[in-house]
N, C-alpha and C. Protein backbone atom coordinates (compact mmCIF):
# COMPACT_ATOMS: atom_id res chain seq x y z
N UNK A 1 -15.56 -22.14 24.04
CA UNK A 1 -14.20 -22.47 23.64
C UNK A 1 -14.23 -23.67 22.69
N UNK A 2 -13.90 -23.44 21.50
CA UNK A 2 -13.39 -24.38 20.68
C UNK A 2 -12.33 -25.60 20.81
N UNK A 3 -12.54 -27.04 20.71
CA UNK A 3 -11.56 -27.84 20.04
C UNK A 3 -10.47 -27.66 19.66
N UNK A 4 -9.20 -28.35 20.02
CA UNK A 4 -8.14 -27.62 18.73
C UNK A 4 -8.03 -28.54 17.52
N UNK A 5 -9.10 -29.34 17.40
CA UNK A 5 -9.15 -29.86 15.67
C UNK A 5 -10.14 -29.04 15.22
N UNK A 6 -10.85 -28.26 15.85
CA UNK A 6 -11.61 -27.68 15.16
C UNK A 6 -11.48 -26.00 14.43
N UNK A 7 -9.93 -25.75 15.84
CA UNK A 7 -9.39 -24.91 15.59
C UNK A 7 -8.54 -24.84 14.06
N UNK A 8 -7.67 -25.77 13.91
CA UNK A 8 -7.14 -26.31 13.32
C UNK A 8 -7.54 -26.51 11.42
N UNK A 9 -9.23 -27.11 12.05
CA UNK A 9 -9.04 -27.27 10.86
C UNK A 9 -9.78 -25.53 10.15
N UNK A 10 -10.31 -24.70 10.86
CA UNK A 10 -10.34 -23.42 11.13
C UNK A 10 -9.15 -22.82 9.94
N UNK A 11 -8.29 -23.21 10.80
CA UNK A 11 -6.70 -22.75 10.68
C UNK A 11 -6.63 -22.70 9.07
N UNK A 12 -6.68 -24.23 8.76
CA UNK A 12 -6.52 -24.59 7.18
C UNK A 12 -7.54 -23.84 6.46
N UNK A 13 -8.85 -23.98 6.39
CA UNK A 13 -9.74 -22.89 5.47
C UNK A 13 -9.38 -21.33 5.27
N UNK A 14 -8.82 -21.06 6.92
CA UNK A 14 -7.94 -19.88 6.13
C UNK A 14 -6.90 -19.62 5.66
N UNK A 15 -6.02 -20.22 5.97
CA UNK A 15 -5.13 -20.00 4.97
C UNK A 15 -5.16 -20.66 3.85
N UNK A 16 -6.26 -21.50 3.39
CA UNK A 16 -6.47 -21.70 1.76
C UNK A 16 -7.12 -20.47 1.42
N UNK A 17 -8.37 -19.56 1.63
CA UNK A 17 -8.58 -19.08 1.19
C UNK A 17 -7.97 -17.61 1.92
N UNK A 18 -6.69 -17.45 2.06
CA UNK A 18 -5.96 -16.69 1.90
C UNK A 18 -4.97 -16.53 0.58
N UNK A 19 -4.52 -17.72 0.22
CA UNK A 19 -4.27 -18.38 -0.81
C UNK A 19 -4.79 -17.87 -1.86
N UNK A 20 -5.89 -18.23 -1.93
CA UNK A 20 -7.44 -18.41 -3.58
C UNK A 20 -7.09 -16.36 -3.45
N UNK A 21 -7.21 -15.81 -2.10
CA UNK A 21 -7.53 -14.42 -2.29
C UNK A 21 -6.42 -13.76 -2.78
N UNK A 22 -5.32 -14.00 -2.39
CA UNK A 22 -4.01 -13.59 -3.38
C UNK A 22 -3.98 -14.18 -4.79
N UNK A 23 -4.36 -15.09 -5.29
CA UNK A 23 -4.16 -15.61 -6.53
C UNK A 23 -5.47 -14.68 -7.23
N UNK A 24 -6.27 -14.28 -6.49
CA UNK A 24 -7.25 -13.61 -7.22
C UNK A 24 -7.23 -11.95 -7.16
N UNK A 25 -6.73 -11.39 -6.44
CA UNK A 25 -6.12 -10.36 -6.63
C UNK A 25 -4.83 -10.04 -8.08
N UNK A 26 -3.83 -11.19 -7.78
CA UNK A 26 -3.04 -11.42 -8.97
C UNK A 26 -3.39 -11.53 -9.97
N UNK A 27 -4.43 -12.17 -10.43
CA UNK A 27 -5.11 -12.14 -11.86
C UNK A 27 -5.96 -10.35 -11.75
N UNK A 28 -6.57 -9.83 -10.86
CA UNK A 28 -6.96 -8.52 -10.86
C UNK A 28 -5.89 -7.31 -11.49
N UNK A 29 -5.32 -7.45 -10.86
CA UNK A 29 -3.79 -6.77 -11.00
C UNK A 29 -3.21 -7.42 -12.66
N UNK A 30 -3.44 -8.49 -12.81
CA UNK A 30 -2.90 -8.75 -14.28
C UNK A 30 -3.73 -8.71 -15.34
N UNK A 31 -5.41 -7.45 -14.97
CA UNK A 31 -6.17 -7.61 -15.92
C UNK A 31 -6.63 -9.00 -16.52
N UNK A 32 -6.85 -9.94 -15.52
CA UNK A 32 -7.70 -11.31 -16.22
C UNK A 32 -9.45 -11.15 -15.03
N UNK A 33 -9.24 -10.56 -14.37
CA UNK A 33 -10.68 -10.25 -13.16
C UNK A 33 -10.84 -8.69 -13.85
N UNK A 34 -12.15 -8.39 -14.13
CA UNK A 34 -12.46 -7.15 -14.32
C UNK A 34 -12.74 -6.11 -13.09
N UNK A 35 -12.77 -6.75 -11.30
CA UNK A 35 -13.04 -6.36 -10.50
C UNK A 35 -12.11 -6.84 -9.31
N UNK A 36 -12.21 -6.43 -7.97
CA UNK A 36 -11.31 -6.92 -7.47
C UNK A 36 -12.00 -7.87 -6.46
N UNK A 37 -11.20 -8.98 -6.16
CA UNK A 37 -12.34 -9.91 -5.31
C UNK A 37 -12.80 -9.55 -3.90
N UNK A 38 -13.74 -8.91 -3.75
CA UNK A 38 -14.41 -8.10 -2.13
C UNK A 38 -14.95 -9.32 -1.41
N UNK A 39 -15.62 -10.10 -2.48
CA UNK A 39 -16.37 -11.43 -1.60
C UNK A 39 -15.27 -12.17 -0.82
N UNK A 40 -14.38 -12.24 -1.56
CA UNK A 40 -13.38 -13.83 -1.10
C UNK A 40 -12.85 -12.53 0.68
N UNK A 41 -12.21 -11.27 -0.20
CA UNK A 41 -11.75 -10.44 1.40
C UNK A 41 -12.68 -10.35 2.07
N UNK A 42 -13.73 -10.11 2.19
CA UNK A 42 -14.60 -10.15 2.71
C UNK A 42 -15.17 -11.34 4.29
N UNK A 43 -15.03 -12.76 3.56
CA UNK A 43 -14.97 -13.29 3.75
C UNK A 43 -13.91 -14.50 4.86
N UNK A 44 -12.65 -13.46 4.28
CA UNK A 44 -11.22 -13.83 5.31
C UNK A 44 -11.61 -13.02 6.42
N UNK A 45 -11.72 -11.28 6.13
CA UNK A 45 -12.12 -10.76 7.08
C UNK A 45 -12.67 -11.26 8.38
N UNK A 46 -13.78 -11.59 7.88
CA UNK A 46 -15.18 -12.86 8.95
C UNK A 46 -14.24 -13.48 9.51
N UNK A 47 -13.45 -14.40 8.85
CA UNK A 47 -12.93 -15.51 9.69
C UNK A 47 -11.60 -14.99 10.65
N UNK A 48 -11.16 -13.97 10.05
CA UNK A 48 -10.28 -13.60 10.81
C UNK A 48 -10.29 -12.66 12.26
N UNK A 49 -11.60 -12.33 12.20
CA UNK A 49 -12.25 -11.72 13.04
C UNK A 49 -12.85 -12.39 13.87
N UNK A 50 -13.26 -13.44 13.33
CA UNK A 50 -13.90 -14.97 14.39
C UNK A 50 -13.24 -15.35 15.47
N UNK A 51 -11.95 -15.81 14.65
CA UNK A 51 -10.94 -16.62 15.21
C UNK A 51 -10.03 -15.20 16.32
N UNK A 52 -10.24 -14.06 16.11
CA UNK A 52 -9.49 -13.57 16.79
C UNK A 52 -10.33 -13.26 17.82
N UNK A 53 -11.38 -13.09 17.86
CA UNK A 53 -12.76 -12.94 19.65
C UNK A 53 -12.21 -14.04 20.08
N UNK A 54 -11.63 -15.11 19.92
CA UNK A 54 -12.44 -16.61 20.27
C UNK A 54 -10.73 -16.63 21.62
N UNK A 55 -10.97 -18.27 22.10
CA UNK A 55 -9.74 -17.60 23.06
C UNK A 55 -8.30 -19.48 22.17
N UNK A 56 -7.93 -19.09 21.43
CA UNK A 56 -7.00 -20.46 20.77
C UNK A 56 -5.73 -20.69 22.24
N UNK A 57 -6.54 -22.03 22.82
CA UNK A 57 -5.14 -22.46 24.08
C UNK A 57 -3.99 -22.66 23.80
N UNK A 58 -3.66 -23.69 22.60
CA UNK A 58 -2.49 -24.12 21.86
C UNK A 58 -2.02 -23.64 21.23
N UNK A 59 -0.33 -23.24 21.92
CA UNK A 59 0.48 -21.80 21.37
C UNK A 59 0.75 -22.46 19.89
N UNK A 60 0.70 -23.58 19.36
CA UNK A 60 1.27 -24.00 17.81
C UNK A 60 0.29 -23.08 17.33
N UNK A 61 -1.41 -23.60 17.27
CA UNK A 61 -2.54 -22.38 16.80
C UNK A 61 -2.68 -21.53 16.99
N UNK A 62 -2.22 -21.22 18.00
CA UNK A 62 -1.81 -19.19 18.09
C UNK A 62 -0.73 -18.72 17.86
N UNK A 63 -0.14 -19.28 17.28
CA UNK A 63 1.37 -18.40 16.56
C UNK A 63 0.79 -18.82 15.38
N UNK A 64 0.22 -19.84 14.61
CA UNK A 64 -0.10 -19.95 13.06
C UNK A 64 -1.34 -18.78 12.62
N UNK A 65 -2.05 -18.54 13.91
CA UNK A 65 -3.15 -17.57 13.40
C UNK A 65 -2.28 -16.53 13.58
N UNK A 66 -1.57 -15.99 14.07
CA UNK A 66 -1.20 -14.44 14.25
C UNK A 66 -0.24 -14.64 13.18
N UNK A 67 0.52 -15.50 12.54
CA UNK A 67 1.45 -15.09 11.34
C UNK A 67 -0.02 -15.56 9.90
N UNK A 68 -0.75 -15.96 9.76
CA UNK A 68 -1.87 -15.78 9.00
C UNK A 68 -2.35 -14.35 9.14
N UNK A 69 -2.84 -13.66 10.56
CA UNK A 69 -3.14 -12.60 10.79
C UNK A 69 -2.50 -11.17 10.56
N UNK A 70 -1.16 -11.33 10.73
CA UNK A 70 0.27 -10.40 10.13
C UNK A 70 0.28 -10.86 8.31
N UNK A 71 0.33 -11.85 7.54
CA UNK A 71 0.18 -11.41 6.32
C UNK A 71 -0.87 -11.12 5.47
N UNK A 72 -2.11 -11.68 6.26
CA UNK A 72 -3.15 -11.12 6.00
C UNK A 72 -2.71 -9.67 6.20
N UNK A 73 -2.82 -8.98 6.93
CA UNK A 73 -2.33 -7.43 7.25
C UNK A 73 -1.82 -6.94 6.23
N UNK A 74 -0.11 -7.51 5.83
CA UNK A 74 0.54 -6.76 5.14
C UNK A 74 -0.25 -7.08 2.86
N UNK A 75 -0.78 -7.78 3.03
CA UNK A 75 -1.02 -8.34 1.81
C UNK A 75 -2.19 -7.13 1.23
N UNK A 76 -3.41 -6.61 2.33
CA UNK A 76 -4.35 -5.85 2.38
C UNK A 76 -3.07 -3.85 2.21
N UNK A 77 -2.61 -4.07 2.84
CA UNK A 77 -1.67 -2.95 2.59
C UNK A 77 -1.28 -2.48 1.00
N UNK A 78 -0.63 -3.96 1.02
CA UNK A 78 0.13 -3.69 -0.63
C UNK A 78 -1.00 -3.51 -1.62
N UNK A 79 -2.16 -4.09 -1.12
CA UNK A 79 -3.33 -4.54 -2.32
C UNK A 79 -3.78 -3.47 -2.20
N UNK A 80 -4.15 -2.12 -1.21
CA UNK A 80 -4.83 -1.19 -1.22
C UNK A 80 -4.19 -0.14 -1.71
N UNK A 81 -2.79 0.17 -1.46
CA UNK A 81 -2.21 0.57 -2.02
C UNK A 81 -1.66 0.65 -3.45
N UNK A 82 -1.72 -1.13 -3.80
CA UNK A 82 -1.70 -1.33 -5.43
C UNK A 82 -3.13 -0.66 -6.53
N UNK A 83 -4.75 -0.61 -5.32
CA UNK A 83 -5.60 0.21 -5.94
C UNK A 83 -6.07 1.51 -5.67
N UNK A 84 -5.44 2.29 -4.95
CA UNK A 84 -4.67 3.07 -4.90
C UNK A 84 -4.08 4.17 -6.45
N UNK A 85 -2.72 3.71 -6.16
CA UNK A 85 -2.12 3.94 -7.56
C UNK A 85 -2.64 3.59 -8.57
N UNK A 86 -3.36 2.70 -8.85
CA UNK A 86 -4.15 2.01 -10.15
C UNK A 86 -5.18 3.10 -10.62
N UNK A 87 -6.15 3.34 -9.39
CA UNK A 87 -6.95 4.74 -9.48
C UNK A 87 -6.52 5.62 -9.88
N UNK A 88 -5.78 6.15 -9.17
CA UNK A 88 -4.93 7.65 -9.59
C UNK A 88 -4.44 7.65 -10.69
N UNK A 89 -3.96 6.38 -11.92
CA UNK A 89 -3.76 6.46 -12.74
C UNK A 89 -2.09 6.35 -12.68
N UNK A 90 -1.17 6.46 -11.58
CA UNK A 90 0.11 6.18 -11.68
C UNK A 90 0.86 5.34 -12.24
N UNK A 91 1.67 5.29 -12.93
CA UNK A 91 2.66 4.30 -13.13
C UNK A 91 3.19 3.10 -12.02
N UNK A 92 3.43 1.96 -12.44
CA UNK A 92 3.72 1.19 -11.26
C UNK A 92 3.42 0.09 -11.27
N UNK A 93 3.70 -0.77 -10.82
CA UNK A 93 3.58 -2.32 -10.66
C UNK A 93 2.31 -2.51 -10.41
N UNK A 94 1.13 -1.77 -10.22
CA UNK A 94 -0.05 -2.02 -10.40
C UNK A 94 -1.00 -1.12 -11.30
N UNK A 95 -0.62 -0.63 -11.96
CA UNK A 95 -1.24 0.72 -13.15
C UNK A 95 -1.18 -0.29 -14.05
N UNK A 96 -2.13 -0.01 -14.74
CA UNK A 96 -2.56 -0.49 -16.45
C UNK A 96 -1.92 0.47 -17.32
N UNK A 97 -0.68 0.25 -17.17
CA UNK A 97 -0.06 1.10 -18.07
C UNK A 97 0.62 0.46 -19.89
N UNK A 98 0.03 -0.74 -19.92
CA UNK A 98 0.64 -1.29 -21.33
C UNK A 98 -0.42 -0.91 -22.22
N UNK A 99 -1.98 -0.60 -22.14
CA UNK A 99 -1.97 0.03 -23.51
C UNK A 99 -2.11 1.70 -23.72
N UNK A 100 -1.47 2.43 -22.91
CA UNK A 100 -1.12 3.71 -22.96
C UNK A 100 0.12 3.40 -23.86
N UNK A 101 1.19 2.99 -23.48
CA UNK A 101 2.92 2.64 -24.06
C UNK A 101 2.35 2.32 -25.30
N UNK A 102 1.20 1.35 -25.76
CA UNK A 102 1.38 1.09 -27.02
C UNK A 102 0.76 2.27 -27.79
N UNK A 103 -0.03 2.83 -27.44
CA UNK A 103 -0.88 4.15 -28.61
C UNK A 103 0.68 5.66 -28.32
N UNK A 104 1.64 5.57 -27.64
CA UNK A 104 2.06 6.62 -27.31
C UNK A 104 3.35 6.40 -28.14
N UNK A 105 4.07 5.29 -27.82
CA UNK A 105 5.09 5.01 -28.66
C UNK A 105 5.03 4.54 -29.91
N UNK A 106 5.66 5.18 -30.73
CA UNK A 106 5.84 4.28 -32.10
C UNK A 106 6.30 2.64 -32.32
N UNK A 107 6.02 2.21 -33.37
CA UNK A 107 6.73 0.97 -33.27
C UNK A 107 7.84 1.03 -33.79
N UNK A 108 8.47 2.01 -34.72
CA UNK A 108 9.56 1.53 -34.99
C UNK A 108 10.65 2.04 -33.92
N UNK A 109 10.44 2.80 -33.00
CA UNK A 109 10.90 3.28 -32.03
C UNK A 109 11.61 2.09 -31.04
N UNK A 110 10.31 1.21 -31.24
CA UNK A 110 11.16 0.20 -30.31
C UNK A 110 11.60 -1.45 -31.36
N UNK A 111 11.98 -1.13 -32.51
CA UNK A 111 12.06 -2.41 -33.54
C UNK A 111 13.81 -2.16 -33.17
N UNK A 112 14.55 -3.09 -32.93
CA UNK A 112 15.31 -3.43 -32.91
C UNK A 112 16.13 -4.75 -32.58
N UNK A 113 17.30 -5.08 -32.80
CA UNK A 113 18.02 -6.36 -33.11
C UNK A 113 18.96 -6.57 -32.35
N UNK A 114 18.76 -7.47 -31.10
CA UNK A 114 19.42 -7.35 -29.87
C UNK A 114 20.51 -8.44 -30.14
N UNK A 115 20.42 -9.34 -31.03
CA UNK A 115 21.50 -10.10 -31.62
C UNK A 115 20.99 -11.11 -32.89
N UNK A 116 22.37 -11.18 -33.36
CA UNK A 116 22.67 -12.37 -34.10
C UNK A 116 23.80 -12.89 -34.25
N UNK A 117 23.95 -14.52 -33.95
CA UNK A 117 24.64 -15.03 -34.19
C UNK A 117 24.57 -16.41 -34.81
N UNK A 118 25.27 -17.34 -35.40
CA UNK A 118 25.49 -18.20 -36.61
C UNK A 118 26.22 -19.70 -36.42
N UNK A 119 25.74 -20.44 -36.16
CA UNK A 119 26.42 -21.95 -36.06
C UNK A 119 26.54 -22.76 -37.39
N UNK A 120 27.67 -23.36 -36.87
CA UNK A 120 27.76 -24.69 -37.83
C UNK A 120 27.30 -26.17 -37.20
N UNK A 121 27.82 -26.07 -35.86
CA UNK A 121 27.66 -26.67 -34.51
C UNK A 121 27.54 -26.14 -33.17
N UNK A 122 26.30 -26.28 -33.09
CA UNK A 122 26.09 -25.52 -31.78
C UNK A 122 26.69 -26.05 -30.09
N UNK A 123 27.06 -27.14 -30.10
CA UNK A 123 27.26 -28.06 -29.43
C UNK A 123 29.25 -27.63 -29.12
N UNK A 124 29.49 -27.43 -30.69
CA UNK A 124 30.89 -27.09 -30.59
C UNK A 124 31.35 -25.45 -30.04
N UNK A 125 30.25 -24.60 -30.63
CA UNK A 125 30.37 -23.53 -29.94
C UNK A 125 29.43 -23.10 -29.05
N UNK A 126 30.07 -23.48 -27.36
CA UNK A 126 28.88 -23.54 -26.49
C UNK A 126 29.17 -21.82 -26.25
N UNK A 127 30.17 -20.76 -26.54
CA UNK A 127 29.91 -19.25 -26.04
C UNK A 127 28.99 -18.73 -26.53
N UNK A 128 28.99 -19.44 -28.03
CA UNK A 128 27.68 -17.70 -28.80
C UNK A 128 26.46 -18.69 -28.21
N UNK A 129 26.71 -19.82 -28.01
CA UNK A 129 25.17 -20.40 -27.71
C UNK A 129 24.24 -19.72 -26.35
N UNK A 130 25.67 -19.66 -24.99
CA UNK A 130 24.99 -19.22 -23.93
C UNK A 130 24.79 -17.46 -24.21
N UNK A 131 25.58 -16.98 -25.05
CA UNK A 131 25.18 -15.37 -25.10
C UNK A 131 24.32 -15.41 -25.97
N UNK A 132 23.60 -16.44 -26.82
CA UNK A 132 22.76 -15.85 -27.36
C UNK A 132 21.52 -16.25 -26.23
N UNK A 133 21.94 -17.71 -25.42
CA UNK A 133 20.29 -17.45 -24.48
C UNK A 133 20.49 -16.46 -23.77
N UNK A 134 21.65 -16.02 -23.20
CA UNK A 134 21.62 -14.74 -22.15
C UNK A 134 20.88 -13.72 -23.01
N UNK A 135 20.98 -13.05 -24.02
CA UNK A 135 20.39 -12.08 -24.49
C UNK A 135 18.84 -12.07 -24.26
N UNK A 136 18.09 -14.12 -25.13
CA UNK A 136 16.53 -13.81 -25.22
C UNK A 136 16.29 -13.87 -23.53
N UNK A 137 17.25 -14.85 -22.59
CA UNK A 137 16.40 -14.92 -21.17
C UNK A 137 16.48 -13.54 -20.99
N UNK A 138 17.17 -12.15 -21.15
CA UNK A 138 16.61 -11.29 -20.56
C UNK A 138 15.79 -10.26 -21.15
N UNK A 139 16.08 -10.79 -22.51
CA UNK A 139 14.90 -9.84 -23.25
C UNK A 139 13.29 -10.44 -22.64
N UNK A 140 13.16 -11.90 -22.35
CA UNK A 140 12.07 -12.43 -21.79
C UNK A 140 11.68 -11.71 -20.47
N UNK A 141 12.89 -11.69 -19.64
CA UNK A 141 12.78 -11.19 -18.39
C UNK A 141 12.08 -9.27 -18.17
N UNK A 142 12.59 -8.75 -19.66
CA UNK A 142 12.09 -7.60 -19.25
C UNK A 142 10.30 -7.17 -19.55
N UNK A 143 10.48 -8.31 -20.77
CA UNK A 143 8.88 -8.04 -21.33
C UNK A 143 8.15 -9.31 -20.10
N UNK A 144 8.52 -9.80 -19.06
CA UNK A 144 7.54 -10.11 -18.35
C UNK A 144 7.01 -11.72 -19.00
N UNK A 145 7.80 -12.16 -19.71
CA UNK A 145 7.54 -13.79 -20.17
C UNK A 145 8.60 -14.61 -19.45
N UNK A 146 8.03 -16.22 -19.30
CA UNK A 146 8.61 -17.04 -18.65
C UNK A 146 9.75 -17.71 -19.18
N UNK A 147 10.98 -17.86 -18.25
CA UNK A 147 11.99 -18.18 -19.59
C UNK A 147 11.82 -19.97 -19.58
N UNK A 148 12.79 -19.86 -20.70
CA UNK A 148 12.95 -21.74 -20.70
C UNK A 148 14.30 -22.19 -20.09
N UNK A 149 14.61 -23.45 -20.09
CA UNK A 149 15.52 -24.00 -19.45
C UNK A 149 16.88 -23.75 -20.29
N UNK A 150 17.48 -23.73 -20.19
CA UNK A 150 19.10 -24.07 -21.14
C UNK A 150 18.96 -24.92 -21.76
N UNK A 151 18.82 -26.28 -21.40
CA UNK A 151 18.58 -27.00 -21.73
C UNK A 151 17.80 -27.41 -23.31
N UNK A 152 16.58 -27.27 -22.42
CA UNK A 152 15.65 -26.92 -24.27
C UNK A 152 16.19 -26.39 -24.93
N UNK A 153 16.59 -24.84 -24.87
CA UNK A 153 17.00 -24.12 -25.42
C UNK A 153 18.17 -24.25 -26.47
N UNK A 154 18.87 -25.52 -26.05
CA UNK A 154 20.12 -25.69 -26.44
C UNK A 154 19.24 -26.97 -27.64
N UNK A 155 18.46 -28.01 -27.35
CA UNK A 155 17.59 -28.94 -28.29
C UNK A 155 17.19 -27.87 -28.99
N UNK A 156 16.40 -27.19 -28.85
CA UNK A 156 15.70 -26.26 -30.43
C UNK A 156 16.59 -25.66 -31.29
N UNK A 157 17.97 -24.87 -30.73
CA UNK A 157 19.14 -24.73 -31.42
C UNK A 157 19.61 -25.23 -32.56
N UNK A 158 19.86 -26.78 -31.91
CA UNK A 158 20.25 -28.06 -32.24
C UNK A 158 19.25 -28.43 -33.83
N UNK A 159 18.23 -28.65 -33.17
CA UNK A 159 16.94 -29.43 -33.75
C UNK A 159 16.94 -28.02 -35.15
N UNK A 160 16.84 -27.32 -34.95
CA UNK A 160 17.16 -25.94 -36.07
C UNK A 160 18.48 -26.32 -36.66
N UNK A 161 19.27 -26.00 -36.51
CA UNK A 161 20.21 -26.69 -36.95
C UNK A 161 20.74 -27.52 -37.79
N UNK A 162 20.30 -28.87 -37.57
CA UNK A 162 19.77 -29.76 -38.08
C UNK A 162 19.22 -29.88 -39.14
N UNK A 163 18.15 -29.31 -39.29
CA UNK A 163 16.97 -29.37 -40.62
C UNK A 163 17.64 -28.03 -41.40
N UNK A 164 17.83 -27.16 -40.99
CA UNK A 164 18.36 -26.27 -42.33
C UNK A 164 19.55 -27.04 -42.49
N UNK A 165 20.67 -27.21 -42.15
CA UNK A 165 21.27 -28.02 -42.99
C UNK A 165 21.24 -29.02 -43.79
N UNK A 166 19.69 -30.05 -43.36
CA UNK A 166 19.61 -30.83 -44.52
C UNK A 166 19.02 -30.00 -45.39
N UNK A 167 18.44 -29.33 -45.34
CA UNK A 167 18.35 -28.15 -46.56
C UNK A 167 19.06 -27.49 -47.16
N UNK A 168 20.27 -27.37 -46.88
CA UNK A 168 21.56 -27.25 -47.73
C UNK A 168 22.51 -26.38 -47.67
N UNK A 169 21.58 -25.60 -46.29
CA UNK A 169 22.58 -24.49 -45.47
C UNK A 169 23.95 -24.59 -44.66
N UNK A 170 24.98 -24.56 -44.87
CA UNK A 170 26.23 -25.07 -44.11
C UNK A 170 25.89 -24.56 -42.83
N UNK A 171 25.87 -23.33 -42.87
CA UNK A 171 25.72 -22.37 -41.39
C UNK A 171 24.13 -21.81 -41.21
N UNK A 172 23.70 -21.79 -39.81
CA UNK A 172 22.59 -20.85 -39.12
C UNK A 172 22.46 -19.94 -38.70
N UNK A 173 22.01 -18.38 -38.89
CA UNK A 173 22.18 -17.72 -38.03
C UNK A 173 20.95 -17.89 -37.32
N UNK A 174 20.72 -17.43 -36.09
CA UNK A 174 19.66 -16.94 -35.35
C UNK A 174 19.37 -15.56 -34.64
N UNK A 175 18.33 -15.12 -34.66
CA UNK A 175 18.20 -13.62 -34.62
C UNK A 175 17.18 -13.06 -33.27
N UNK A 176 18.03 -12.13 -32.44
CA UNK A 176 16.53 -12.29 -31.54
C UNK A 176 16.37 -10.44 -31.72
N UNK A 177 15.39 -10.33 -31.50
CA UNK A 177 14.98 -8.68 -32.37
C UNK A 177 13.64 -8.78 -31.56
N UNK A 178 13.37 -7.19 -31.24
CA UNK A 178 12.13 -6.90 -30.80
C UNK A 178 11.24 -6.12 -31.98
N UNK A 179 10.30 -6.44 -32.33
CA UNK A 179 8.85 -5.49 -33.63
C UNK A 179 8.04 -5.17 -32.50
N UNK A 180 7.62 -4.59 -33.00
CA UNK A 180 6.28 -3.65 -32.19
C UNK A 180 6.27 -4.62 -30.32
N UNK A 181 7.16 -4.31 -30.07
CA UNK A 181 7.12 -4.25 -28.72
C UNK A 181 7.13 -5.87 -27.81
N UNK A 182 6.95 -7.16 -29.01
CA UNK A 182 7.24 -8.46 -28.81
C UNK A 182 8.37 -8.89 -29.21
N UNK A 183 8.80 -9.54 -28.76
CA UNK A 183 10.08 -10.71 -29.21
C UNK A 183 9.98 -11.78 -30.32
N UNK A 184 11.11 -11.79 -30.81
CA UNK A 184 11.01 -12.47 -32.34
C UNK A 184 12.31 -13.14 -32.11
N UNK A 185 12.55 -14.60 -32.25
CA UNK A 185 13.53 -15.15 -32.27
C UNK A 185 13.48 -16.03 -33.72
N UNK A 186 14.47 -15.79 -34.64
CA UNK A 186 13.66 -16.57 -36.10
C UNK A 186 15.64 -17.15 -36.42
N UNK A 187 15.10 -18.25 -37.23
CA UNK A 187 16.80 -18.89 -37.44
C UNK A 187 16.43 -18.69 -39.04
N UNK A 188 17.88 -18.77 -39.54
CA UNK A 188 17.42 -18.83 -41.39
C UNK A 188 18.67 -19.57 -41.87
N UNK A 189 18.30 -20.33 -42.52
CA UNK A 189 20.21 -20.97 -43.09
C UNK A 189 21.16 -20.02 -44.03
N UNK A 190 21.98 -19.89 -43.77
CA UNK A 190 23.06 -19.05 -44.60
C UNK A 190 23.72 -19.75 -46.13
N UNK A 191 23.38 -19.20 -47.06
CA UNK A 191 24.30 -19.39 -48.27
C UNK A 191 25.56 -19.55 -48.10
N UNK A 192 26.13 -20.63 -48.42
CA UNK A 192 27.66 -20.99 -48.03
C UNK A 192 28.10 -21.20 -49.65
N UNK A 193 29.64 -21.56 -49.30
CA UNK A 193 30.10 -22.38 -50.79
C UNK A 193 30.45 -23.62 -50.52
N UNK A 194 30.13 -24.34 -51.81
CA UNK A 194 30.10 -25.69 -51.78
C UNK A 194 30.67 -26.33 -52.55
């Protein structure tokens, strides 16, 4: 019978490298691992198999190993199942399906211009400002990129803004448009009269 610091600290190695083994699956699944990590599961396995022969007195360490032990469980589910479908070639939150979409679809198929709109003051017109971030946050959201804050969003506006008009543009438009399957957000100053 084990210690319960020894249990404990038991406890912590696995669930760090429960941790490391989901983050490394995630890069598997996002095509950055060419393989899937067997050593690191492998390895939880052992310990999880250790710790479960063994007899843990202290119900705090035996309710933390059995909810370690339950998502260990369900995590091996989704992951086997995510290679699985990956094998078979299915569509799905774990299929390598982005460079099939690109040799299958055309590009101009998907070139299009999800908005534009035009300031003098962006500050003064805060509607087209938030519909124009509503548009890129979800054009971001669908292609799977991280959005930015409002915030920023509203400084680069600004900061654009700004410099084409000292360039001699009264008004800005800004444009958010998808080309071959990326996002393009580009500002240009507008010819006014003067």
């Amino acid at each position: 019978m084990a210690d319960s610091q020894e249990i404990q600290r038991e406890l912590q190695v696995l669930e760090s490298d429960l941790r490391k083994l989901e983050g490394e699956y995630n890069m598997y699944f996002a095509g950055r691992l060419p393989r899937p990590p067997w050593e690191t599961r492998t390895r939880v396995e052992t310990t999880i198999k250790r710790l479960d022969r063994g007899v843990i007195q202290n119900y705090g360490d035996r309710f933390r190993f059995t909810t370690l032990q339950s998502r260990f469980a369900a995590f091996i589910d989704l992951w086997d199942r995510g290679l699985r479908s990956r094998e078979e070639g299915r569509p799905g939150r774990f299929g390598q399906q982005k460079p099939t979409e690109t040799k299958k679809a055309p590009a101009s198929a998907e070139d299009k211009v999800l908005l534009v709109a035009s300031f003098k003051d962006p500050l003064k017109e805060m509607d087209k400002l938030q519909d124009l971030y509503a548009t890129l946050r979800d054009a971001r959201e669908q292609l799977g990129e991280q959005n930015i804050p409002f915030h920023k969003f509203t400084e680069l506006v600004k900061a654009q803004v700004s410099k084409l008009k000292k360039d001699g543009a009264p008004e800005v438009a800004f444009r958010v448009s998808l080309k071959d399957g990326k996002l393009n957000f580009t500002a240009r100053g507008l010819k006014g009269e003067k």
